[in-house]
Protein backbone atom coordinates (compact mmCIF):
# COMPACT_ATOMS: atom_id res chain seq x y z
CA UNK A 1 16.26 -40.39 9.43
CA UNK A 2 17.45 -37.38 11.51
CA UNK A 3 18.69 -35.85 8.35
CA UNK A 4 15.67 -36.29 6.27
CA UNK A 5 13.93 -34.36 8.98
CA UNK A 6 16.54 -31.66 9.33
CA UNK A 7 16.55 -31.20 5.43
CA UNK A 8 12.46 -30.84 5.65
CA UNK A 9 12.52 -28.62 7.98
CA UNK A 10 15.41 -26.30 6.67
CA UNK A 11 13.34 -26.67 3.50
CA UNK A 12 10.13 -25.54 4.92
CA UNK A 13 11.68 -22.79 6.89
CA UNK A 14 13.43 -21.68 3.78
CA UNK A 15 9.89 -21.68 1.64
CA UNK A 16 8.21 -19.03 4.77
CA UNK A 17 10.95 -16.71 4.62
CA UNK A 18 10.88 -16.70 0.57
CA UNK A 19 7.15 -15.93 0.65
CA UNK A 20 7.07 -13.23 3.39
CA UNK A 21 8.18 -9.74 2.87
CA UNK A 22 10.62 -8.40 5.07
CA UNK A 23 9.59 -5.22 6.05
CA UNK A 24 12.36 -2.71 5.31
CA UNK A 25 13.62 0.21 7.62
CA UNK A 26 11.22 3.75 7.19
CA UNK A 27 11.33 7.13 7.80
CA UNK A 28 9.11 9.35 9.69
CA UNK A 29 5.48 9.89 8.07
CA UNK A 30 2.81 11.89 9.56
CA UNK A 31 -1.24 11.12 10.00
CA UNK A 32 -3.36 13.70 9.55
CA UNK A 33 -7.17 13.00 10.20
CA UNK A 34 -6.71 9.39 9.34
CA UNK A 35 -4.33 9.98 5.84
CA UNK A 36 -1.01 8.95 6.15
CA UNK A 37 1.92 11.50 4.44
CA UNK A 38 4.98 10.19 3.15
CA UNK A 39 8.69 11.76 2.26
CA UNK A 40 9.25 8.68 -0.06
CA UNK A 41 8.11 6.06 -1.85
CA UNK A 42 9.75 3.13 -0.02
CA UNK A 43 8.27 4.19 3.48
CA UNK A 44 5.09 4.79 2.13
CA UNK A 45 5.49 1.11 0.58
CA UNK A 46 6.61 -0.57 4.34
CA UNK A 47 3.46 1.06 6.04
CA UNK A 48 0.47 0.48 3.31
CA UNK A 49 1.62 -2.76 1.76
CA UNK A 50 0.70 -4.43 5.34
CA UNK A 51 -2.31 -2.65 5.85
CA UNK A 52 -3.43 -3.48 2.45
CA UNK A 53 -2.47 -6.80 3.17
CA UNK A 54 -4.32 -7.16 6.65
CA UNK A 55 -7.17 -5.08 4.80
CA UNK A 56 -7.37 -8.00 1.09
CA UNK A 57 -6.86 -10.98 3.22
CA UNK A 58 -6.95 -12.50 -0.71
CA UNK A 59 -4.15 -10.03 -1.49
CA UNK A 60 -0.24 -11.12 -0.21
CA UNK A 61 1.28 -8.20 -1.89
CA UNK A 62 5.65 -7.84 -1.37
CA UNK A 63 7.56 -5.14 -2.86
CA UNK A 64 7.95 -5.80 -6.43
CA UNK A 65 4.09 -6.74 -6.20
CA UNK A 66 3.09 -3.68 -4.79
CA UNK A 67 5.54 -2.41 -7.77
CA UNK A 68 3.09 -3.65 -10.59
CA UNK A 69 0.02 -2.98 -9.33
CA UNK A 70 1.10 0.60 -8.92
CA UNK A 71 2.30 0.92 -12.39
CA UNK A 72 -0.61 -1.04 -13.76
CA UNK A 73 -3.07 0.76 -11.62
CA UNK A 74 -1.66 4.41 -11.66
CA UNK A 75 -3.77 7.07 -13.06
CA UNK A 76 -6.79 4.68 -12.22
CA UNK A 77 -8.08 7.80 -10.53
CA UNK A 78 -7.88 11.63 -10.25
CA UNK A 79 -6.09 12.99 -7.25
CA UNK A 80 -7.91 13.75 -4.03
CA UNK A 81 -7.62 17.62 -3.91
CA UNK A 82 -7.64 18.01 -0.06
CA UNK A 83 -4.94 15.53 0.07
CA UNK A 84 -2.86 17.38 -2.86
CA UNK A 85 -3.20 20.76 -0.81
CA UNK A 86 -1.76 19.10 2.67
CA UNK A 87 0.92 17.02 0.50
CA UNK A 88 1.94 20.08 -1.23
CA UNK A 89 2.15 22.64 2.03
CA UNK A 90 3.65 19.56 4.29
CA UNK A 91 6.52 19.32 1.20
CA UNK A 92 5.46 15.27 0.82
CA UNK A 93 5.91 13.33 -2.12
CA UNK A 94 2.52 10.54 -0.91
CA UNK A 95 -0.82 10.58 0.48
CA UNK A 96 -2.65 7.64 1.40
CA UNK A 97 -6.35 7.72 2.14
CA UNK A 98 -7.64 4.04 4.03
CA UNK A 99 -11.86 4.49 4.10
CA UNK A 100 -14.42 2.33 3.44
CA UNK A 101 -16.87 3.34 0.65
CA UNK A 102 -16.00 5.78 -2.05
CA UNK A 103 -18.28 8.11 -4.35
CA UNK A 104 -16.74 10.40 -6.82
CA UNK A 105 -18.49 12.88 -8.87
CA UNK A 106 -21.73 11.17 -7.40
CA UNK A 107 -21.18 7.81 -8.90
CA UNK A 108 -20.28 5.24 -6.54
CA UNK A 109 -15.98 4.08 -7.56
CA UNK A 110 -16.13 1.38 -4.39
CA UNK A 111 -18.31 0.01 -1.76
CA UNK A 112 -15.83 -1.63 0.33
CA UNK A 113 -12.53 -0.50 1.81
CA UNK A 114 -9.98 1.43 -0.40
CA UNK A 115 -5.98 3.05 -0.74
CA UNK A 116 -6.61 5.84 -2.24
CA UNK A 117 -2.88 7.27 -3.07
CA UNK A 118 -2.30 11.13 -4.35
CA UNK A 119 1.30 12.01 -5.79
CA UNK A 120 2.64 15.28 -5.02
CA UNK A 121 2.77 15.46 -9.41
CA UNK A 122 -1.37 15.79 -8.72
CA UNK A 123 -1.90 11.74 -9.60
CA UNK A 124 -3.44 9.04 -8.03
CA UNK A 125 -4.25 5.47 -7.95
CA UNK A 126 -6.55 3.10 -6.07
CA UNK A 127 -6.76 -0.09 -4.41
CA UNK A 128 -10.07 -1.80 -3.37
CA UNK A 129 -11.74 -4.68 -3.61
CA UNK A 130 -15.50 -4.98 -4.06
């Protein structure tokens, strides 16, 4: 009996862990009027994915998620030119824009909250959920 309880519980334990994404070590980023900056592509992963993830309470995105939906999704979007100019001068390779409500040329991309990311190769992709 003790051991079918032991073995459920290791089980069940062992099922959290494998579904919860370990957030890795970072580097330094900087915030500058509410956009985040990043040297690299894995610290700019640990700090959005859970924001995005807090933000899409439908969304549990890991790593390898966050992987494909940035491959699927890139290009989704022209860059954001005031971000491009900061990323460029500040000699970062990310920008990440968190708003709520996004218009573009006059025509309305999202109403609800968005990740707006700008490369420092003048890309971007974005993240939202309407």
């Amino acid at each position: 009996m003790i051991k079918k309880i032991l073995y459920t519980l290791l089980f069940c334990i062992t099922l959290i862990f494998t579904s919860c994404w370990i957030y890795p070590d970072y580097k330094n980023y900087m915030e500058i009027d509410g956009v985040l900056y990043f040297e690299d592509y894995e610290t700019m992963k640990a700090v959005v994915i859970p924001k995005i993830n807090a933000s899409f309470t439908t969304w549990h995105w890991n790593g390898d998620e966050f992987d494909k939906k940035y491959e699927q999704y890139f290009g989704n979007i022209i860059s954001n030119e005031d971000d491009y100019k900061i990323l460029t001068e500040n000699k970062c390779l990310y920008a990440v824009r968190n708003k709520k409500s996004l218009k573009v040329d006059n025509k309305q991309v999202c109403s609800g909250e968005y990740y707006w990311i700008t490369t420092s190769n003048n890309q971007g992709v974005i993240f939202y959920q309407n």
